[in-house]
Each structure stands twice: as C-alpha cells, then as structure tokens.
Protein backbone atom coordinates (compact mmCIF):
# COMPACT_ATOMS: atom_id res chain seq x y z
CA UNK A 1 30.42 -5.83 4.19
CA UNK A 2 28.42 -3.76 1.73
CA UNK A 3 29.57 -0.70 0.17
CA UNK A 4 26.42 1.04 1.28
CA UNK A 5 24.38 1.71 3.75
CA UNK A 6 20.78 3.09 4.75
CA UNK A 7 20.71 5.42 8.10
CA UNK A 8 18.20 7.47 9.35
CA UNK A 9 17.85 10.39 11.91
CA UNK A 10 15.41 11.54 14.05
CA UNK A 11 13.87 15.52 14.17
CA UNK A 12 11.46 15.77 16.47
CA UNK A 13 8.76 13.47 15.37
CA UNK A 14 10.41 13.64 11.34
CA UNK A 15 12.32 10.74 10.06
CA UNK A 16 14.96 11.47 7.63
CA UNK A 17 17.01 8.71 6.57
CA UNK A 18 20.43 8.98 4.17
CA UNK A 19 22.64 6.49 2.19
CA UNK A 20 26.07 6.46 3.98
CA UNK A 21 29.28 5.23 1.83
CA UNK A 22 30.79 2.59 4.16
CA UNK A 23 34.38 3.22 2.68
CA UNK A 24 34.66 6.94 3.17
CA UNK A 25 32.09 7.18 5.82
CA UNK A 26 30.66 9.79 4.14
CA UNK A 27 26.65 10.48 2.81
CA UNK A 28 26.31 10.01 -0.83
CA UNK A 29 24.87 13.78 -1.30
CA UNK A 30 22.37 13.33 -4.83
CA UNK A 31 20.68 10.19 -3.11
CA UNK A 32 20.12 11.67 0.46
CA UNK A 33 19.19 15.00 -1.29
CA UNK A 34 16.25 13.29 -3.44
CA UNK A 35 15.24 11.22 -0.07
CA UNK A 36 14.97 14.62 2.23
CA UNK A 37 12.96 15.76 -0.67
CA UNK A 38 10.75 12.95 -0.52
CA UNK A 39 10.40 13.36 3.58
CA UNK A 40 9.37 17.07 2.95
CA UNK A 41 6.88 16.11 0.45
CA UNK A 42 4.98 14.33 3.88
CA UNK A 43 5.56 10.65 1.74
CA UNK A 44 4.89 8.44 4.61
CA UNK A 45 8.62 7.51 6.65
CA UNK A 46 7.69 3.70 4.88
CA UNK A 47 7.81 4.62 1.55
CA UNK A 48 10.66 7.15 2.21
CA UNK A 49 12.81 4.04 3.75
CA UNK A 50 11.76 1.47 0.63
CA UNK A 51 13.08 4.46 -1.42
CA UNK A 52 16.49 4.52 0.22
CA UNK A 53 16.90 0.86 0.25
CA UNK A 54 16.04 0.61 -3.97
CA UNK A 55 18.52 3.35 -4.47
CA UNK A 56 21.11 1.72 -2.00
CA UNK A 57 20.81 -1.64 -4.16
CA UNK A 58 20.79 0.53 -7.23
CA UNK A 59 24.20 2.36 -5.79
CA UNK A 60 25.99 -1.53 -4.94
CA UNK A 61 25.00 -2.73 -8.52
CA UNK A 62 26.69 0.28 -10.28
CA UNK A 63 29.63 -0.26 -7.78
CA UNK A 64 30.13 -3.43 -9.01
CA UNK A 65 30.29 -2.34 -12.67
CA UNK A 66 32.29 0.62 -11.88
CA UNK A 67 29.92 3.30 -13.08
CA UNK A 68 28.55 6.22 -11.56
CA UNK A 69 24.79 7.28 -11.67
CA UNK A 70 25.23 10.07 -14.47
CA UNK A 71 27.35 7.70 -16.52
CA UNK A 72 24.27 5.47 -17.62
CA UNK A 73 22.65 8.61 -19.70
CA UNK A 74 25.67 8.53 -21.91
CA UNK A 75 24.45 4.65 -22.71
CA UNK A 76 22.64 3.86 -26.21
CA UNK A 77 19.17 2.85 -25.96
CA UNK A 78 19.96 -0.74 -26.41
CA UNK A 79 22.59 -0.14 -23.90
CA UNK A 80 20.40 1.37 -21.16
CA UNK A 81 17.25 -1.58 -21.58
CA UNK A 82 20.30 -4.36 -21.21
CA UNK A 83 21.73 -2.17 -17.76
CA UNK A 84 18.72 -2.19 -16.52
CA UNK A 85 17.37 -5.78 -17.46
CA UNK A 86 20.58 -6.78 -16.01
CA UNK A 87 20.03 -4.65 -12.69
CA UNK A 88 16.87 -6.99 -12.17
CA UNK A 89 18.61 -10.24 -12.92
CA UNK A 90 20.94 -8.99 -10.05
CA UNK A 91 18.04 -8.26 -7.70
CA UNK A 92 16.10 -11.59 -8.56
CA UNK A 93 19.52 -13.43 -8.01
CA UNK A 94 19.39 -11.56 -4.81
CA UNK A 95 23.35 -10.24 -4.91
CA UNK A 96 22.24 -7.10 -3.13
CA UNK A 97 21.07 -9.21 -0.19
CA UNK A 98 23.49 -10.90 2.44
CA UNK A 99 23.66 -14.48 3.55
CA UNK A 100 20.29 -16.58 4.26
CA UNK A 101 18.17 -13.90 3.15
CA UNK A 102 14.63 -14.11 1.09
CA UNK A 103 15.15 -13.77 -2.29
CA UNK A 104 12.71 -10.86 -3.72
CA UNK A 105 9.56 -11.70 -5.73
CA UNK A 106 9.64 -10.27 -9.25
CA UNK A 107 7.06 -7.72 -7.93
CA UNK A 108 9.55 -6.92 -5.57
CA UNK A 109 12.35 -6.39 -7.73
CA UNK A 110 10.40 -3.96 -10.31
CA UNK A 111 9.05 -1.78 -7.60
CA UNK A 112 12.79 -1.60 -6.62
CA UNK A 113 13.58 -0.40 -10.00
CA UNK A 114 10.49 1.79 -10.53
CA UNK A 115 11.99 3.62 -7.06
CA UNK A 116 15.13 3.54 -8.93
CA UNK A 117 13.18 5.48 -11.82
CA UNK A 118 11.53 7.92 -9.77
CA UNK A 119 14.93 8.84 -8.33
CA UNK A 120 16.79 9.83 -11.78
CA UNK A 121 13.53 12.02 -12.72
CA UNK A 122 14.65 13.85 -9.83
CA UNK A 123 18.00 14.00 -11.19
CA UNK A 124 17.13 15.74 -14.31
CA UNK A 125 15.37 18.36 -12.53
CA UNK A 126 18.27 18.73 -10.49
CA UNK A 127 20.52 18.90 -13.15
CA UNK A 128 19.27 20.31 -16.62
CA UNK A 129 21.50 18.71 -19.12
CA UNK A 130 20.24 15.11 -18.36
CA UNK A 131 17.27 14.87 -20.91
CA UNK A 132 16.24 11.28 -19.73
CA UNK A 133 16.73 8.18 -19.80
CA UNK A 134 16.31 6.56 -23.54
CA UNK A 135 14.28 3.57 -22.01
CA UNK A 136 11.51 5.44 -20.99
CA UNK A 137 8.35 5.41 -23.05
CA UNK A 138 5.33 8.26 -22.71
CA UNK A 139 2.54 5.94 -21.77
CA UNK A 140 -1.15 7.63 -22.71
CA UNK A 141 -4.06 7.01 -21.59
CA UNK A 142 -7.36 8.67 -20.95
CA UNK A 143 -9.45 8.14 -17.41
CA UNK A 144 -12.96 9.47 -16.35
CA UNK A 145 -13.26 10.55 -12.66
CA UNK A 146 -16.47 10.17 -10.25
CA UNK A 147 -18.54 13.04 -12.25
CA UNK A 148 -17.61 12.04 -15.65
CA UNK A 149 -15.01 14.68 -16.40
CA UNK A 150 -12.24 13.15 -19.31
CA UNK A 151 -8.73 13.86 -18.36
CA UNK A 152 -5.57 12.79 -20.10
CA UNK A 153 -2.11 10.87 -17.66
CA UNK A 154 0.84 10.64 -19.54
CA UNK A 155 3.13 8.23 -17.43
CA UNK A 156 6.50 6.90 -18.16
CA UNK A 157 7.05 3.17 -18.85
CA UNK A 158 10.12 0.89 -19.14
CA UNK A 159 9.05 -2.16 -20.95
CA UNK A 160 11.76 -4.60 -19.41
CA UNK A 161 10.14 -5.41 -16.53
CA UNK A 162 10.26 -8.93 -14.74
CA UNK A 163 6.41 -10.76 -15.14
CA UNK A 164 4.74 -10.38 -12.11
CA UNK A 165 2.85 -13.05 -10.53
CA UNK A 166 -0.74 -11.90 -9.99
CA UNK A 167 -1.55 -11.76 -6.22
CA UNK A 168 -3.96 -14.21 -4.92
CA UNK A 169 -5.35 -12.99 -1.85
CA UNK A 170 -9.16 -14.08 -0.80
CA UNK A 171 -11.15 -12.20 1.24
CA UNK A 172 -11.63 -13.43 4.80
CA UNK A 173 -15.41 -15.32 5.04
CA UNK A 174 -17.88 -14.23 7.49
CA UNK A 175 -17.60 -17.15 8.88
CA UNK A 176 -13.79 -16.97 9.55
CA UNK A 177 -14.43 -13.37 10.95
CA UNK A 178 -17.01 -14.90 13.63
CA UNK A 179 -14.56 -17.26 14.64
CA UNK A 180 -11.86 -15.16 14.94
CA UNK A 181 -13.94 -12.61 17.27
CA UNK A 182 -14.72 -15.22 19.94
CA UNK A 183 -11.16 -16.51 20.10
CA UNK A 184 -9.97 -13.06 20.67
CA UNK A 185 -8.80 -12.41 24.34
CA UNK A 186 -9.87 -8.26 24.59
CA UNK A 187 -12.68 -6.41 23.02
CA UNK A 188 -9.68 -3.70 21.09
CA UNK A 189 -8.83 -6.83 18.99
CA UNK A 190 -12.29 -7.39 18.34
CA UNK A 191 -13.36 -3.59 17.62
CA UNK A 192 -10.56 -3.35 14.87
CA UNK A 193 -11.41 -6.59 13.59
CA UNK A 194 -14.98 -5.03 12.89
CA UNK A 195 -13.62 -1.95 11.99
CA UNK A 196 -11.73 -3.18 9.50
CA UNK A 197 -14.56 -5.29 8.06
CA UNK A 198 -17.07 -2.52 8.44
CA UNK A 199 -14.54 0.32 6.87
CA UNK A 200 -12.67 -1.42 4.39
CA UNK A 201 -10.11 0.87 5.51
CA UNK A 202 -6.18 0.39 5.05
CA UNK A 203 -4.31 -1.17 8.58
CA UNK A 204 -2.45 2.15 8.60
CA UNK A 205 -5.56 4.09 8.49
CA UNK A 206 -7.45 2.39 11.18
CA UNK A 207 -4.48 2.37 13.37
CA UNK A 208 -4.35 6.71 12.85
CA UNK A 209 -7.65 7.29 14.17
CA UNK A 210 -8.19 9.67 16.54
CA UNK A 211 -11.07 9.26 18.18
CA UNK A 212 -11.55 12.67 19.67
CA UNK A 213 -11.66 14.41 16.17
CA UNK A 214 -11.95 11.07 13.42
CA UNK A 215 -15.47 10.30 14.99
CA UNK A 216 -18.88 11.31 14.34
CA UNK A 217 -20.97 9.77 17.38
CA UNK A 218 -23.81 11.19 16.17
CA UNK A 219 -23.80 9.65 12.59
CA UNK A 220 -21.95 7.06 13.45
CA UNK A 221 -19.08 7.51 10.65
CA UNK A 222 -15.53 7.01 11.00
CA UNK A 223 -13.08 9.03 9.10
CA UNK A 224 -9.60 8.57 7.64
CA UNK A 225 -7.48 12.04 8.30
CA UNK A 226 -3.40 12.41 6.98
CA UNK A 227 -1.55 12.95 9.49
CA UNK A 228 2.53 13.48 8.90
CA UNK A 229 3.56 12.98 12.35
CA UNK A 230 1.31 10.01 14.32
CA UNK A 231 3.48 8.52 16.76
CA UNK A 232 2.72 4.67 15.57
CA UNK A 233 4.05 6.00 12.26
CA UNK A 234 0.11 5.42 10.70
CA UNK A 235 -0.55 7.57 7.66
CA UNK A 236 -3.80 7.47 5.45
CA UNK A 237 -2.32 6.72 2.08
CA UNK A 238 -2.23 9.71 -0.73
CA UNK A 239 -2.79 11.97 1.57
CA UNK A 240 -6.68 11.39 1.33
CA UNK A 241 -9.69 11.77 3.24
CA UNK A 242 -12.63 9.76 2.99
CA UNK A 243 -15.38 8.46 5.35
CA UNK A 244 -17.47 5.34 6.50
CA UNK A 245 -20.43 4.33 8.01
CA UNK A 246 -20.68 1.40 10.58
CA UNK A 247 -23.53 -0.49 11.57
CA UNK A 248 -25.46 0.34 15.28
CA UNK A 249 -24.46 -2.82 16.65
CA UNK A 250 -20.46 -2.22 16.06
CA UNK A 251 -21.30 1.38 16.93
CA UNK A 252 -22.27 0.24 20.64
CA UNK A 253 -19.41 -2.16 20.68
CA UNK A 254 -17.14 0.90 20.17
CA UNK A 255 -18.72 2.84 23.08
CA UNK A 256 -18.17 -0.35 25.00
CA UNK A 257 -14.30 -0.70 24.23
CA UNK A 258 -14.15 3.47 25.07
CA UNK A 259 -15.38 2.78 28.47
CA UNK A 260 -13.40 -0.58 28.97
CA UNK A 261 -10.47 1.33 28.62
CA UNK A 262 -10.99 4.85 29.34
CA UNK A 263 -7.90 5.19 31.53
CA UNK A 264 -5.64 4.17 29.02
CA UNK A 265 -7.72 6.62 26.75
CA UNK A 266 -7.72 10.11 28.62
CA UNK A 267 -4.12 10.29 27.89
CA UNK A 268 -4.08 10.34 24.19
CA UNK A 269 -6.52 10.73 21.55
CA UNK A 270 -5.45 7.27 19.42
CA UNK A 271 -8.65 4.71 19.14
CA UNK A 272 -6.32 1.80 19.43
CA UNK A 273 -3.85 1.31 22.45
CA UNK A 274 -1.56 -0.95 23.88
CA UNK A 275 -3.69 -2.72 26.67
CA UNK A 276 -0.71 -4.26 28.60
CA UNK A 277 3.46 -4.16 29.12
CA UNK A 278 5.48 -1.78 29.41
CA UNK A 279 4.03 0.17 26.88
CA UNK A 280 1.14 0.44 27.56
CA UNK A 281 -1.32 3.44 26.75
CA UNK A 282 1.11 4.34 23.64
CA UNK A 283 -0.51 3.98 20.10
CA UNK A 284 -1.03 0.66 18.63
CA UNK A 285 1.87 -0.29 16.30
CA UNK A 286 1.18 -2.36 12.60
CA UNK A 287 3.95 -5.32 13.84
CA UNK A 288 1.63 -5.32 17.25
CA UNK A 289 -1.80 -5.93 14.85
CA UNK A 290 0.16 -9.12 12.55
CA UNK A 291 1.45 -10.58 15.51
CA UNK A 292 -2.48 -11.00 17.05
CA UNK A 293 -3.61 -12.55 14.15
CA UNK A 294 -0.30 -14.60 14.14
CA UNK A 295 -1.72 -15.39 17.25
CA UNK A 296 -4.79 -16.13 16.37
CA UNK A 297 -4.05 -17.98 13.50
CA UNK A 298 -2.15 -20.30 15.97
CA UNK A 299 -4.98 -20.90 18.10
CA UNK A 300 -8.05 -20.98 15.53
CA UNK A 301 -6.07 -22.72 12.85
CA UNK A 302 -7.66 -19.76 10.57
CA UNK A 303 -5.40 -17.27 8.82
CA UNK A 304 -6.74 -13.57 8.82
CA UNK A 305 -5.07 -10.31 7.41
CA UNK A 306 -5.95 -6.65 7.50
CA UNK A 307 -5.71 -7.17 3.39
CA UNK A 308 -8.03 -10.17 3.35
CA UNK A 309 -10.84 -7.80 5.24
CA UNK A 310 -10.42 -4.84 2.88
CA UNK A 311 -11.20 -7.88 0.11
CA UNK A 312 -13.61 -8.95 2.43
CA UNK A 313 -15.06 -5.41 2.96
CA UNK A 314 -14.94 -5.29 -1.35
CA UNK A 315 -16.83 -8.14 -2.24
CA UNK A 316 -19.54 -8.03 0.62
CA UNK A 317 -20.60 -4.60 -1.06
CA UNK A 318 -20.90 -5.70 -4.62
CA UNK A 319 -22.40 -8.73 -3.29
CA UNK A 320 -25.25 -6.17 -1.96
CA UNK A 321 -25.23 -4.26 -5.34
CA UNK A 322 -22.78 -1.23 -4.83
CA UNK A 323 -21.66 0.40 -8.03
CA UNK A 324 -18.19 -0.35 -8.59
CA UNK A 325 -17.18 3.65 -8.95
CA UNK A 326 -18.53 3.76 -4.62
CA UNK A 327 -16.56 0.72 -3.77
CA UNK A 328 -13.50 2.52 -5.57
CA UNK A 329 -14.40 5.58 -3.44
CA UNK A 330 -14.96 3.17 -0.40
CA UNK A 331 -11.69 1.27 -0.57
CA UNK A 332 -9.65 4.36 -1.21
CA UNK A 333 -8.51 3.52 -5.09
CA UNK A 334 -6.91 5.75 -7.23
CA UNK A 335 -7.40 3.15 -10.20
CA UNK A 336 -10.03 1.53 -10.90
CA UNK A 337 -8.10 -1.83 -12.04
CA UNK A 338 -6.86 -2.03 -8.45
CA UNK A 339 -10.38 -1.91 -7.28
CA UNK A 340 -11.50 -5.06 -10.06
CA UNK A 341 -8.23 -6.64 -8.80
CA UNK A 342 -9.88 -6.66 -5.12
CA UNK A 343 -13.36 -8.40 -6.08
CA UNK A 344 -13.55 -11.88 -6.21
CA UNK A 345 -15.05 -12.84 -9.21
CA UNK A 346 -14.55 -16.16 -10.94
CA UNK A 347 -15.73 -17.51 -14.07
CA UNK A 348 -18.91 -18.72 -13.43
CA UNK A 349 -20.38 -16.15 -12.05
CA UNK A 350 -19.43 -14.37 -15.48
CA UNK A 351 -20.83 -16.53 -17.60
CA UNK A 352 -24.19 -16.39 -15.27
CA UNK A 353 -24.22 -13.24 -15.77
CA UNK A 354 -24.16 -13.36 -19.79
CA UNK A 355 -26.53 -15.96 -19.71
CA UNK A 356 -28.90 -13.26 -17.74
CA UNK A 357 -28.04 -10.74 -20.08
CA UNK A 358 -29.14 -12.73 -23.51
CA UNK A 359 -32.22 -14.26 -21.93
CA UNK A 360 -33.34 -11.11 -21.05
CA UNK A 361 -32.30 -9.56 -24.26
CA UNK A 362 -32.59 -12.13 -26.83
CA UNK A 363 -33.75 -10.62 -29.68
CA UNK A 364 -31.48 -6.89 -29.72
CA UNK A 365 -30.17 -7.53 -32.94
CA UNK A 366 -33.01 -9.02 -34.79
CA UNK A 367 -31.43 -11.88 -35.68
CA UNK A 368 -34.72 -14.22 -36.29
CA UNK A 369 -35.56 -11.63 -39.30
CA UNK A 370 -32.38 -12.89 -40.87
CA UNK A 371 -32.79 -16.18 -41.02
C-alpha cells in the first residue's frame, strides 16, 4: 500500500480533491491547501486531479528518501538538478505506479514534474523565506499578439527535463470522415462528428454547448462559453471564448438532430445527450464520445479521434489559404508553435514552396551583375 493517497469531495456541483496520508489518516495540509486554491481559481476539476496525483508521486518519492518538501531548498544547486533528475528516473521507472500498470511516457513524466513546479511557487508565496528553487532559470522571450502589440513573458525553466518524443498525430482525411458518418448508428454521433470538423473545437468544448444560449441560428455560428460547473464536467480551456461558423448544409443537419430528439432536449439546455440507458437525457460524457469511435473503429476498421479532427479542421484551412495568426485564433492557441505543431506539413511541400519563391524572385539580389 502507498503512503499516499488522492481523495476528492463533492460541494454542490464543486470538486475538491485532497492528498490523504494513509499512515495517520490524516490530509497533508500545504498540498490540499495549494489544490483548493487551484479549484477556486475555476482550473477545470481535470487539471485540478492531474495536479494532486503529480504532487502525490512527488510526496511518495520524498518519502522514500526521507525528506520533507521544505528540506530540498536547503539543497546546492547541483544538489537540487540531481533530486530532481532523479525524481524523473523514478517516474520513468514507474516506482510510483503499482503492479501491471503503464509505464509513463517521458512527456508524461515532465508534465508531472512541471505540476510539481507549479506547486512549490505556491509555496514561496505561502511562506516568504523560501526564495526558490536554485534550478530554476528566468526564460525570456518576446511575443507579438493578433494586432501587433510587443510584449515581454518571463517563464521559469528547469533544464533537466526527460526528451520528449514529438507527437505524431495526422489529421483524419475527408475521406475517413465520410466513412465514418455512414457507419454511424444516430444522427448526434454524426452532428458532433461535423461539428468537430467544422469547429475545430476542443472535445470538451463541443461537449459544453448549450444550445439555448451557445447558438446563433441566425448566423449560423457556434460558440465556446467557460463554464465552472457543467454537469459532464466540459470546460472551454483558458477560460476563453471564441466563435465558429458552420456551413448551411451541417446547419440543417443540426436543426434535424434538434427535432429528432427534442424530448430528450426540453429538459436541459446541453446540445449533446445521452440517446439511450439509463441515463438517458443527461449530458454527454468525454469516456461516452471515445468509446463511439472505439466503436466505430471496430466496425469501419478506421481509427478517428476528436484530436485528429481539430488537425483535420487545421490543415483543411491552410489548405484554403487562412493566415496562420486566424487558424491560431480558430483552434484556440495560446502559442503559436502549438498551432505549426498541428499543420501537416512535410518536406516537400517546403521545398515547393522555395522553389516558387526563387522562380518568382530570381534576380532580388542582383546576382547576374556580379558575375
């Protein structure tokens, strides 16, 4: 049995979860403080959970080398990169997991310890004579936003971080979409299939939409609200707002689905619903969405994720000439790196596009004078 635990109770619609010592029974106070904070900052309950499990493997790992959370400031720099590097080994070996388990991906393991991060920042401003920790590094860097105002981030950076495999997800083909629609069994898989192709929207953001107040019939936009307290647990990520068009014919299709099931509908103001069981009516859960295209998967031999139409979504507008700043806007991205990361494009269409660029601009430097 582990020394430590993650719980969580229930306020009304609020999640609050807390690290429980399994030996005294008791809640570890600084970690469950920093976690409440992190609930009444409206962080979505997901994040807030991921949170408490990074510090609960944090709290096992110092366990085992009989140190306490404040005892790691009073380690030289050198001392604090080797804890840490050594924290990661432990993840990546998977000691904080029990029996059978997956072991973690290195991506896994460093947003474990960037969680881990985040929590002793909250330390220090809980307790002023912690100045930092040694192995953090100001990162600088200066970014432009949509209307070309310069601004300056200053971020903190540890620099012993496991390598990260890049992630190679393709966007879903149209083709592989038009399959997938006509092996679907009810029209409210097949209107969030389109919605997420048409939206580019995040699961959790289609999955929130209330389509009393999220939808403009009239201009035929859908629109991504946060919400703290949906009962399916969706939440638009960052807070944000932001809007889409979709075409007239998936604009129809909705109205379609809205009268298929307006029983179900009257009741609640979520878009998507459970169509059948026993709970039926209630908001459409994220596990409910994977397991249809688990499903579908099985029966089309075609494998389709929410993520693969957001890429999907991505690439169909540069393909049409968006600039990339609007499909930044589009997809919801606070970096633009993230939004490069999403677009699938390979080598040769890079070097096309060079050789486009010199044959229509041969001679910009005049070299033929110097010969």
């Amino acid at each position: 049995m582990k020394r430590y635990s993650v719980e969580m109770v229930r306020d009304a619609s609020t999640k609050y979860f807390y690290i429980r010592d399994n030996e005294t029974m008791g809640i570890v106070e600084l970690p469950t403080k920093y976690l409440t904070h992190k609930t009444k900052s409206r962080r979505s309950p997901n994040t807030v959970r991921r949170s408490a499990f990074s510090i609960m493997y944090y709290l096992e790992y110092l366990w085992e080398k009989e140190m306490k959370i404040e005892d790691v400031y009073q380690l030289s720099f050198s001392g604090q990169q080797e804890f840490f590097e050594n924290f990661l080994s432990w993840l990546k070996a998977g000691k904080h997991k029990i029996e059978n388990e997956k072991i973690p991906n290195n991506g896994t393991c460093n947003a474990y310890l960037k969680d881990v991060f985040r929590f002793y920042l909250f330390v220090e401003m809980e307790h002023e004579q912690f100045d930092g920790l040694k192995v953090l590094s100001y990162n600088q860097r200066m970014v432009v936003n949509a209307v070309g105002v310069r601004r300056t981030i200053r971020s903190k950076s540890f620099k012993g971080y496991l390598k990260e495999d890049d992630r190679n997800v393709r966007p879903a083909e149209q083709d592989e979409i038009v399959e997938i629609l006509h092996a679907c069994t009810n029209c409210r898989d097949q209107l969030l299939i389109l919605l997420l192709a048409e939206t580019g929207f995040r699961i959790g953001e289609i999955l929130g939409i209330n389509y009393v107040k999220d939808i403009d019939y009239g201009n035929h936009l859908v629109g991504v609200h946060f919400r703290p307290d949906n009962e399916n647990n969706a939440r638009a990520k960052n807070a944000e707002y932001r809007k889409a068009k979709i075409s007239m014919e998936t604009f129809d299709f909705l109205m379609y689905y809205i009268a298929e099931y307006r029983e179900l509908l009257q009741h609640q103001n979520y878009l998507f619903v459970n169509i059948m069981g026993t709970t039926i009516g209630k908001p459409l859960r994220v596990d409910s969405v994977y397991d249809m295209f688990a499903r579908m998967e099985d029966k089309t031999g075609i494998r389709i994720t929410p993520h693969m139409l957001r890429r999907y979504f991505g690439n169909q507008r540069r393909n049409a000439g968006w600039r990339l700043e609007m499909i930044q806007q589009a997809l919801g991205h606070k970096h633009m790196e993230t939004t490069l990361k999403y677009l699938n494009i390979v080598d040769d269409q890079l070097l096309e596009a060079s050789e486009d660029f010199y044959r229509n601009n041969s001679a910009i430097y005049g070299i033929e004078e110097l010969l």
